[in-house]
PDB file of N, CA and C in Angstrom:
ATOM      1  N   UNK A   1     -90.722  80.291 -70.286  1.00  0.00           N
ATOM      2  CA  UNK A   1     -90.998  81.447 -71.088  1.00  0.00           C
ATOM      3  C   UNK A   1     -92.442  81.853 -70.868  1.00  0.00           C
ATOM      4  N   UNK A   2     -92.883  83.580 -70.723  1.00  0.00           N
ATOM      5  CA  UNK A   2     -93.768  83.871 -70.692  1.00  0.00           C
ATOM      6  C   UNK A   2     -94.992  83.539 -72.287  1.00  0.00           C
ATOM      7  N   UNK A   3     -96.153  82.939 -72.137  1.00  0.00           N
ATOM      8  CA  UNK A   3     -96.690  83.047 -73.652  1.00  0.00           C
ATOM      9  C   UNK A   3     -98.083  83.455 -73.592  1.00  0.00           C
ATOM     10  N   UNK A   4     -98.862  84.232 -74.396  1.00  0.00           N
ATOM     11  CA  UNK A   4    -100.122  84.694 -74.238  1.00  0.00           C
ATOM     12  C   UNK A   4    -100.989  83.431 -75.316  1.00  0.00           C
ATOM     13  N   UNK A   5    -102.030  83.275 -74.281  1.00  0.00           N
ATOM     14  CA  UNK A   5    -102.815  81.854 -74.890  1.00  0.00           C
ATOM     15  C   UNK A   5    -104.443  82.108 -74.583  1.00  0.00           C
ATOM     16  N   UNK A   6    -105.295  81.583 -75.723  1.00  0.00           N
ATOM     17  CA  UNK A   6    -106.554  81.926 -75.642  1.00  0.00           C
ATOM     18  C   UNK A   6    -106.968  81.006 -74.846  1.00  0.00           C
ATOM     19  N   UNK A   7    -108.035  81.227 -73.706  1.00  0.00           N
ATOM     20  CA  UNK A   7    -108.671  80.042 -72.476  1.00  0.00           C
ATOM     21  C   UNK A   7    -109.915  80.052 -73.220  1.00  0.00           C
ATOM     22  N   UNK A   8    -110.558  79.526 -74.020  1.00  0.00           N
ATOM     23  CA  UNK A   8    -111.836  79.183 -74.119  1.00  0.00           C
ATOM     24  C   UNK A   8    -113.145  78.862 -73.182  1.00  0.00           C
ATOM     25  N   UNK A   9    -112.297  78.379 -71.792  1.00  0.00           N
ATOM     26  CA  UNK A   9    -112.975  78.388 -70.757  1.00  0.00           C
ATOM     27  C   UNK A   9    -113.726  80.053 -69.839  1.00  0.00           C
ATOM     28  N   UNK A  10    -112.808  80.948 -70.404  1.00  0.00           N
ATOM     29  CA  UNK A  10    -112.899  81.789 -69.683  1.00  0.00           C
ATOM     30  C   UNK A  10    -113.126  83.030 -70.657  1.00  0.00           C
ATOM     31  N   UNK A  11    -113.147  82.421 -71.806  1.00  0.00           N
ATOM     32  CA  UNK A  11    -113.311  83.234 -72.714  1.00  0.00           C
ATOM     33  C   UNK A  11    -112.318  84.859 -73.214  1.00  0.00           C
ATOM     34  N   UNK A  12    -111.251  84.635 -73.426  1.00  0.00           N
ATOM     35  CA  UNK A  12    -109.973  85.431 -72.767  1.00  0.00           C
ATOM     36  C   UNK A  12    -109.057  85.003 -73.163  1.00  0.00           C
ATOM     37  N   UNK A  13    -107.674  86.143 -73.572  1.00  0.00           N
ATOM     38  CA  UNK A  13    -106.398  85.943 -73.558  1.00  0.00           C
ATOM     39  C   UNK A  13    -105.775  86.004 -71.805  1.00  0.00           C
ATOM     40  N   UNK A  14    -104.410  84.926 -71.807  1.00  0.00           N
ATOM     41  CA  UNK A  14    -104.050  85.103 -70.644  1.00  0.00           C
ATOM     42  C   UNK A  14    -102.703  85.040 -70.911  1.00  0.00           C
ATOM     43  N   UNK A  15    -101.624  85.019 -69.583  1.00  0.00           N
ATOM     44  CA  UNK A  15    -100.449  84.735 -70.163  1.00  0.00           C
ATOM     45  C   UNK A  15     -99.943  83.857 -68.826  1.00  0.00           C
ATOM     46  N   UNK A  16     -99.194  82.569 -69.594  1.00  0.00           N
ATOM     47  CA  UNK A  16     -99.170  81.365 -68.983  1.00  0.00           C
ATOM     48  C   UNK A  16     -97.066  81.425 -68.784  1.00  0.00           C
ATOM     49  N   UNK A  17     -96.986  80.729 -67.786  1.00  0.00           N
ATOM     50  CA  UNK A  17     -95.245  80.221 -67.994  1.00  0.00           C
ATOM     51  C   UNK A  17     -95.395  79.202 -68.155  1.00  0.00           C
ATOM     52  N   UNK A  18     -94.661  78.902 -69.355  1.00  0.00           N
ATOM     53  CA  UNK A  18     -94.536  77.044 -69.860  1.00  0.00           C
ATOM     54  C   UNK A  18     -93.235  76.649 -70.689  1.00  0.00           C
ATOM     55  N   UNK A  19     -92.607  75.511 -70.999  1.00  0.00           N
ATOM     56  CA  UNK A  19     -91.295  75.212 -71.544  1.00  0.00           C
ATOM     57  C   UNK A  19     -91.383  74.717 -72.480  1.00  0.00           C
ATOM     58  N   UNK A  20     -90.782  74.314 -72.739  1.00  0.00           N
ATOM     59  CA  UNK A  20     -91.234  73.812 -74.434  1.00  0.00           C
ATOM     60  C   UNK A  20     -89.427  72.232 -74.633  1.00  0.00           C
ATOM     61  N   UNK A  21     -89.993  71.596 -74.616  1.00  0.00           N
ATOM     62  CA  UNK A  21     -89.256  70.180 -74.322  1.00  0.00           C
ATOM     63  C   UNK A  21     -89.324  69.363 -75.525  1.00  0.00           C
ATOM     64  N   UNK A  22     -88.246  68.517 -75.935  1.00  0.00           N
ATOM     65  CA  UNK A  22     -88.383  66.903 -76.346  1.00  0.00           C
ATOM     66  C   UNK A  22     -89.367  66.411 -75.931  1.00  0.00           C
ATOM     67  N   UNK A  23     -89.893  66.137 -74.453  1.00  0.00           N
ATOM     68  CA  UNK A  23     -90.846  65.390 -73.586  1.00  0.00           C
ATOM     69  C   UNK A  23     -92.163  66.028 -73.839  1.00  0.00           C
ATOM     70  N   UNK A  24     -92.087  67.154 -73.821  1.00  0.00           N
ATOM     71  CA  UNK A  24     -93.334  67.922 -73.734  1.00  0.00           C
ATOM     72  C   UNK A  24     -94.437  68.149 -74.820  1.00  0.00           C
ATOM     73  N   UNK A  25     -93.397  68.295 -75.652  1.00  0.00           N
ATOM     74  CA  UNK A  25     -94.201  68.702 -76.980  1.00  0.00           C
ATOM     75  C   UNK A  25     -93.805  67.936 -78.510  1.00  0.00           C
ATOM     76  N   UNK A  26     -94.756  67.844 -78.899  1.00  0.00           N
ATOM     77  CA  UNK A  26     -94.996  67.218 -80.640  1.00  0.00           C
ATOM     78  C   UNK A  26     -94.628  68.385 -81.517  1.00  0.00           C
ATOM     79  N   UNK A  27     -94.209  68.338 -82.312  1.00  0.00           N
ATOM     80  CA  UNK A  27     -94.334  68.982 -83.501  1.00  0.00           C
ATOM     81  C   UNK A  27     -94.620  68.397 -84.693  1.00  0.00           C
ATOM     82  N   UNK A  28     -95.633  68.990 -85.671  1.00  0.00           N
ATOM     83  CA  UNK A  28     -96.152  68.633 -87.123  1.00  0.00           C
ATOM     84  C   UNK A  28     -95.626  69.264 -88.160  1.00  0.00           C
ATOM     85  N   UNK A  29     -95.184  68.489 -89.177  1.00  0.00           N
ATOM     86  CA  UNK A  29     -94.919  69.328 -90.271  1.00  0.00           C
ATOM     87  C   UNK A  29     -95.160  68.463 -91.505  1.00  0.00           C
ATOM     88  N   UNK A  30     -95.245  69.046 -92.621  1.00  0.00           N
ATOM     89  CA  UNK A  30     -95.417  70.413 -92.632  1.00  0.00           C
ATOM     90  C   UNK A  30     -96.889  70.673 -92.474  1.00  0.00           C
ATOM     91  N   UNK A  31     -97.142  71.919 -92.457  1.00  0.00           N
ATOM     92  CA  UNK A  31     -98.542  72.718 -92.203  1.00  0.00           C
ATOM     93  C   UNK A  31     -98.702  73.580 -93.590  1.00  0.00           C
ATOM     94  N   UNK A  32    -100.111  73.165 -94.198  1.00  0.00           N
ATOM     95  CA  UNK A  32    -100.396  73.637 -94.953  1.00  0.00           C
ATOM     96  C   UNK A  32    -101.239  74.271 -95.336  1.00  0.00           C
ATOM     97  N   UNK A  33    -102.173  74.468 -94.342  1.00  0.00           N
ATOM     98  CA  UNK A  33    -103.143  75.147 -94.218  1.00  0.00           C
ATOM     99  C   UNK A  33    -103.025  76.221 -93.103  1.00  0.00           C
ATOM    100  N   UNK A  34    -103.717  77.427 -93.056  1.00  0.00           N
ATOM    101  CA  UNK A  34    -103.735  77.844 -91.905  1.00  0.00           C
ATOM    102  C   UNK A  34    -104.181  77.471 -90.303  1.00  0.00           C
ATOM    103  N   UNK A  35    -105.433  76.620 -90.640  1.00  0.00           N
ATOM    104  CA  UNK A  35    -105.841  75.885 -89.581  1.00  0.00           C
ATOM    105  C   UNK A  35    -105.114  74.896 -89.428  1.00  0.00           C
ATOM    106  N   UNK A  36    -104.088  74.307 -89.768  1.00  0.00           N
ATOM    107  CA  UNK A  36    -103.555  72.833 -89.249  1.00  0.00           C
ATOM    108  C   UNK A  36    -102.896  73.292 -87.958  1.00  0.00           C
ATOM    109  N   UNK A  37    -102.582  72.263 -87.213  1.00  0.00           N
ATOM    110  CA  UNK A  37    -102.227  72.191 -85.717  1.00  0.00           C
ATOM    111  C   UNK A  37    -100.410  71.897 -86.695  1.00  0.00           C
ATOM    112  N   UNK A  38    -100.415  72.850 -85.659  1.00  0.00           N
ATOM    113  CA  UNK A  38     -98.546  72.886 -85.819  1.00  0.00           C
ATOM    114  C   UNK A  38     -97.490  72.014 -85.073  1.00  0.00           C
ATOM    115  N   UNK A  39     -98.396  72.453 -83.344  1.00  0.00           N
ATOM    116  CA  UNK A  39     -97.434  72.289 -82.302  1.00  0.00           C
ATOM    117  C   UNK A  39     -98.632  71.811 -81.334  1.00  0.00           C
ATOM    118  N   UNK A  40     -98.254  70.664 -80.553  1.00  0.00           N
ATOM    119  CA  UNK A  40     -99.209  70.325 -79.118  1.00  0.00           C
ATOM    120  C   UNK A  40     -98.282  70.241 -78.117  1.00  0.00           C
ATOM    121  N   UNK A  41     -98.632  70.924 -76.700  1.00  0.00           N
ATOM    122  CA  UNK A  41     -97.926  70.865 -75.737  1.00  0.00           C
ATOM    123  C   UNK A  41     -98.107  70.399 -74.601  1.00  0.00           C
ATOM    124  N   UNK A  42     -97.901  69.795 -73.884  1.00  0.00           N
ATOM    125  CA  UNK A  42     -98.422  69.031 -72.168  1.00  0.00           C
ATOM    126  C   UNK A  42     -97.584  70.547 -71.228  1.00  0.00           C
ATOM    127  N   UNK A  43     -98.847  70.780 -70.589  1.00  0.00           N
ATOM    128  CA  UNK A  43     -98.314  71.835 -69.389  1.00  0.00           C
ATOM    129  C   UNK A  43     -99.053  71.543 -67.850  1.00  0.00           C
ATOM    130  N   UNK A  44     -98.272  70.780 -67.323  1.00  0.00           N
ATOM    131  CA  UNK A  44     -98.894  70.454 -65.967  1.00  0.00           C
ATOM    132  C   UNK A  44    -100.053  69.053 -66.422  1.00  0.00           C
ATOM    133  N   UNK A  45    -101.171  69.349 -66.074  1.00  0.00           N
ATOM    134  CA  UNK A  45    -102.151  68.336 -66.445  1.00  0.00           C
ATOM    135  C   UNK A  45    -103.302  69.292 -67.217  1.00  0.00           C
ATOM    136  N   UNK A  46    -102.968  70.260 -68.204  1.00  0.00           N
ATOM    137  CA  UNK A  46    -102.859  70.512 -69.783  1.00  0.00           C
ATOM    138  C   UNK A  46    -103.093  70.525 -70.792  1.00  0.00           C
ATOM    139  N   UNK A  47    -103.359  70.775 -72.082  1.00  0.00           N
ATOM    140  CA  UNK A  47    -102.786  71.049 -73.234  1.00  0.00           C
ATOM    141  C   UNK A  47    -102.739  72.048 -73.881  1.00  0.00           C
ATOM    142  N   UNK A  48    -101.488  72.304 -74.644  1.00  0.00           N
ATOM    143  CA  UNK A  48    -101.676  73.605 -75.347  1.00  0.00           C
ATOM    144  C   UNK A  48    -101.774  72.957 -76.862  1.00  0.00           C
ATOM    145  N   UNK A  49    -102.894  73.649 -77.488  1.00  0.00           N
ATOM    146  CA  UNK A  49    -101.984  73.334 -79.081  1.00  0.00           C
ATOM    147  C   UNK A  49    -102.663  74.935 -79.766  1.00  0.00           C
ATOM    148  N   UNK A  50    -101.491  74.345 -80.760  1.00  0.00           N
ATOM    149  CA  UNK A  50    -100.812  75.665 -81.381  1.00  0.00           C
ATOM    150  C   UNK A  50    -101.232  75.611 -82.874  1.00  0.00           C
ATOM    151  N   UNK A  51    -102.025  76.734 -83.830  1.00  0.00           N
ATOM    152  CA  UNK A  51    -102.316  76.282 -85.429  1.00  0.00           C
ATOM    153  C   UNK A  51    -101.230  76.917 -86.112  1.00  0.00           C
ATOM    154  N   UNK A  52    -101.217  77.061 -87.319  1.00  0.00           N
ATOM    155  CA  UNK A  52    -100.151  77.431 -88.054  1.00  0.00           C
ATOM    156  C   UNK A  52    -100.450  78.494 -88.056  1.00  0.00           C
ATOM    157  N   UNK A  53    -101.538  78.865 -88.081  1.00  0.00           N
ATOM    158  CA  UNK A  53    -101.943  80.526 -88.444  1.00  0.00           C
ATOM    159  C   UNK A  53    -101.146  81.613 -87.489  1.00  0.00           C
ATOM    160  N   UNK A  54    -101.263  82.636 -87.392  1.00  0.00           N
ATOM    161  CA  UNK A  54    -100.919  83.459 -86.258  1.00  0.00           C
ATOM    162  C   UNK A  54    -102.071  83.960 -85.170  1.00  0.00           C
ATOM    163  N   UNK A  55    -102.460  82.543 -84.903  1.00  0.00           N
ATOM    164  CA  UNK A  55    -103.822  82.950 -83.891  1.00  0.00           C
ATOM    165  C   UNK A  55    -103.354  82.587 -82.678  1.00  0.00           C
ATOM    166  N   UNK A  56    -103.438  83.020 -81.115  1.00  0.00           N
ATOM    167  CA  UNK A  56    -102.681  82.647 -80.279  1.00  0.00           C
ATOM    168  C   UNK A  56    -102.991  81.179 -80.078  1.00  0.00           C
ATOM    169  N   UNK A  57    -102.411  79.752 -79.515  1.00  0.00           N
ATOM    170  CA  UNK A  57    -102.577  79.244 -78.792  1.00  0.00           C
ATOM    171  C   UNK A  57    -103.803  78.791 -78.025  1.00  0.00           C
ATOM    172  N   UNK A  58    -104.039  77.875 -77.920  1.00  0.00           N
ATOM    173  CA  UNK A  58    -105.882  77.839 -77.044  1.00  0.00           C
ATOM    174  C   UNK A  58    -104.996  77.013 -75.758  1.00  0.00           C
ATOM    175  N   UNK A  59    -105.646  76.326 -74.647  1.00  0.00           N
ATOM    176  CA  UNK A  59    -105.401  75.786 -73.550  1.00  0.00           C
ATOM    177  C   UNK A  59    -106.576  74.740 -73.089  1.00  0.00           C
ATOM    178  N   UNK A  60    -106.395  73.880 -72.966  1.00  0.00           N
ATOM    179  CA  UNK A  60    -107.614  72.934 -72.680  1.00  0.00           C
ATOM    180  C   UNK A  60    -107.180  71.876 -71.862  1.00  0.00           C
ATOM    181  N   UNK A  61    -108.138  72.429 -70.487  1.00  0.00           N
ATOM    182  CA  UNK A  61    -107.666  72.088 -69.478  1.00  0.00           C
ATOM    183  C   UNK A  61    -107.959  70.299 -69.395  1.00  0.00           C
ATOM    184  N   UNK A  62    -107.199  69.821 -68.421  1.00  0.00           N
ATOM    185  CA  UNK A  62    -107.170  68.449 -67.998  1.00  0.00           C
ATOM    186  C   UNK A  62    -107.363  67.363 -69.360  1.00  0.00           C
ATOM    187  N   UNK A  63    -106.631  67.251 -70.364  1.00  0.00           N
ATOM    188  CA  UNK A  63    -105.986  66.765 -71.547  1.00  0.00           C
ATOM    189  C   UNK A  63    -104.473  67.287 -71.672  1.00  0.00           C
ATOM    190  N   UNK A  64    -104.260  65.819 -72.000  1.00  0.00           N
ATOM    191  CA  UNK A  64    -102.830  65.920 -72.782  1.00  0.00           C
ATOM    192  C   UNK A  64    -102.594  64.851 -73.967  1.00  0.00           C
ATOM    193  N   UNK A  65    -101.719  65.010 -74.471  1.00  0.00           N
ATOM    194  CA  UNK A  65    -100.873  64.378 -76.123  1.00  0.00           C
ATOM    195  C   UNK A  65    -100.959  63.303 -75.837  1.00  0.00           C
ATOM    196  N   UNK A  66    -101.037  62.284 -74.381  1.00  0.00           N
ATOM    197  CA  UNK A  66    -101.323  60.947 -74.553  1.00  0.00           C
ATOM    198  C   UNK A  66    -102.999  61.211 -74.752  1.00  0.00           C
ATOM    199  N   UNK A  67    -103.725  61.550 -74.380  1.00  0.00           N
ATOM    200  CA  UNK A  67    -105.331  61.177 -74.530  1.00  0.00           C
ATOM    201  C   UNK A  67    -105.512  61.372 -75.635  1.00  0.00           C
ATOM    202  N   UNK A  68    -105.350  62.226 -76.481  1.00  0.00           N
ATOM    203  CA  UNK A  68    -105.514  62.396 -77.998  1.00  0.00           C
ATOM    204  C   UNK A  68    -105.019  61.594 -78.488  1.00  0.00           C
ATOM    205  N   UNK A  69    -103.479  60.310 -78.130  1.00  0.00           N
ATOM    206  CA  UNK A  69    -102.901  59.876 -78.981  1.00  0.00           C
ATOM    207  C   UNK A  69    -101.622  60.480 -79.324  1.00  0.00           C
ATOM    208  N   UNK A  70    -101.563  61.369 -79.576  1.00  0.00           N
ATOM    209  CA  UNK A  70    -100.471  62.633 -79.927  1.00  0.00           C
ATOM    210  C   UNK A  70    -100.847  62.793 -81.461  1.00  0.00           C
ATOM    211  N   UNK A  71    -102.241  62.457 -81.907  1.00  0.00           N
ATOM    212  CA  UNK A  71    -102.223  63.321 -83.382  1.00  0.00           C
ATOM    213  C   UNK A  71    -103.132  64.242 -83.473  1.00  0.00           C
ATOM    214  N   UNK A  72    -102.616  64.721 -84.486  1.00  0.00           N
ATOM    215  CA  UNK A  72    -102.572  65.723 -85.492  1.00  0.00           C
ATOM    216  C   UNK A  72    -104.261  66.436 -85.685  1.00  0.00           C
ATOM    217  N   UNK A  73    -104.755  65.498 -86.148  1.00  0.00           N
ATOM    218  CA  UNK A  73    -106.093  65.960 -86.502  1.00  0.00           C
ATOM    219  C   UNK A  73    -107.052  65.822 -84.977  1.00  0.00           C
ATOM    220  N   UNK A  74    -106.899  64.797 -83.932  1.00  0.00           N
ATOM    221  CA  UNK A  74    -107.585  64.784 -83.106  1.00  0.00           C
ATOM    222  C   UNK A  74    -107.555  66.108 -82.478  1.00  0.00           C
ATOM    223  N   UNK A  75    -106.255  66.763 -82.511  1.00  0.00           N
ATOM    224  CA  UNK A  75    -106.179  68.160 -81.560  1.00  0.00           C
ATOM    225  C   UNK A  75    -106.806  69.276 -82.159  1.00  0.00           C
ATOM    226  N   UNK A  76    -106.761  68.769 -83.793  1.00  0.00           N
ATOM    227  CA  UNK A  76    -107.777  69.863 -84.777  1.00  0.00           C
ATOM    228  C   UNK A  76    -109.273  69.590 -83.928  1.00  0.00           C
ATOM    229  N   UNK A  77    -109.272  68.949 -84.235  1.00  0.00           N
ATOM    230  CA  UNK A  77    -111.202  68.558 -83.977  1.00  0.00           C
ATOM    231  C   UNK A  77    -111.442  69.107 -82.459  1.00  0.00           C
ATOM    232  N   UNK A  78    -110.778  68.633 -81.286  1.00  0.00           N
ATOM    233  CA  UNK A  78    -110.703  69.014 -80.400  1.00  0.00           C
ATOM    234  C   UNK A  78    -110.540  70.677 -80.015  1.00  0.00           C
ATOM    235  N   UNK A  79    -109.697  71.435 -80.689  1.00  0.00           N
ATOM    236  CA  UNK A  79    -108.957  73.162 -80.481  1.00  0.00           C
ATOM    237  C   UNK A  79    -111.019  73.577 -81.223  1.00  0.00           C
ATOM    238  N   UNK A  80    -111.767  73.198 -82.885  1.00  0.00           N
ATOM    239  CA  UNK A  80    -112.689  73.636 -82.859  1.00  0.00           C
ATOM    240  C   UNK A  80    -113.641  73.178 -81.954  1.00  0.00           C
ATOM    241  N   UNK A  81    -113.992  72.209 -81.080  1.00  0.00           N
ATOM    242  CA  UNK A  81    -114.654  72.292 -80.256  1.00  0.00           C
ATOM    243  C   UNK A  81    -114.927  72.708 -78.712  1.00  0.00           C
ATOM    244  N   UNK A  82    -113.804  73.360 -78.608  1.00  0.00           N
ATOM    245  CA  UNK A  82    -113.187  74.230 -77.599  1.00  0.00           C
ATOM    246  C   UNK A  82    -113.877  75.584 -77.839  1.00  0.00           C
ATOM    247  N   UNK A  83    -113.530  75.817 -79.221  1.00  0.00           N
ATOM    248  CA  UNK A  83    -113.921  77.398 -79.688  1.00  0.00           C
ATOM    249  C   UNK A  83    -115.067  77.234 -80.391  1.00  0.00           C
ATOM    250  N   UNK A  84    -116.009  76.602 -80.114  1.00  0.00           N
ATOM    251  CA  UNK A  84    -117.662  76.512 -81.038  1.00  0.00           C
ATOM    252  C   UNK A  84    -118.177  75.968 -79.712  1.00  0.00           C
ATOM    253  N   UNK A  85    -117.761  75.979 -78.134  1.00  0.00           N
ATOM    254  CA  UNK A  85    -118.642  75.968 -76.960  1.00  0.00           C
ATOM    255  C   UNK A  85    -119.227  77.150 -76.701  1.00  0.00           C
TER     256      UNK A  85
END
């Protein structure tokens, strides 16, 4: 599926093809805040994660759901220090 995702690297919306799997991706629930991380995804060598809010997606390259662990708050801490570079 086509999805539009913020690159922090590049400072920019882009639009990525990626799948969305059992294997691939975590899901959190529930979300109760707007900032909580919803969804983390492995795409290639990767990550997407996703907040609850309706803000697109960020992408951060060369990480995935094993280096974080696959939680929750590490991908929080991680998505704001992506977007406060």
């Amino acid at each position: 599926m086509e999805l539009t995702v913020y690159n922090p690297q590049k400072g920019q919306l882009e639009t990525i093809s990626v799948e969305f799997t059992a294997e691939n991706t975590t899901r959190f629930n529930p979300c109760e805040q707007l900032d909580d991380i919803a969804m983390i995804t492995d795409r290639n060598e990767d990550l997407l994660i996703f907040g609850a809010g309706r803000d697109y997606p960020i992408i951060v390259y060369n990480t995935s759901r094993f280096q974080i662990n696959y939680d929750r708050n590490l991908a929080k801490k991680l998505r704001e220090q992506e977007l406060n570079q």
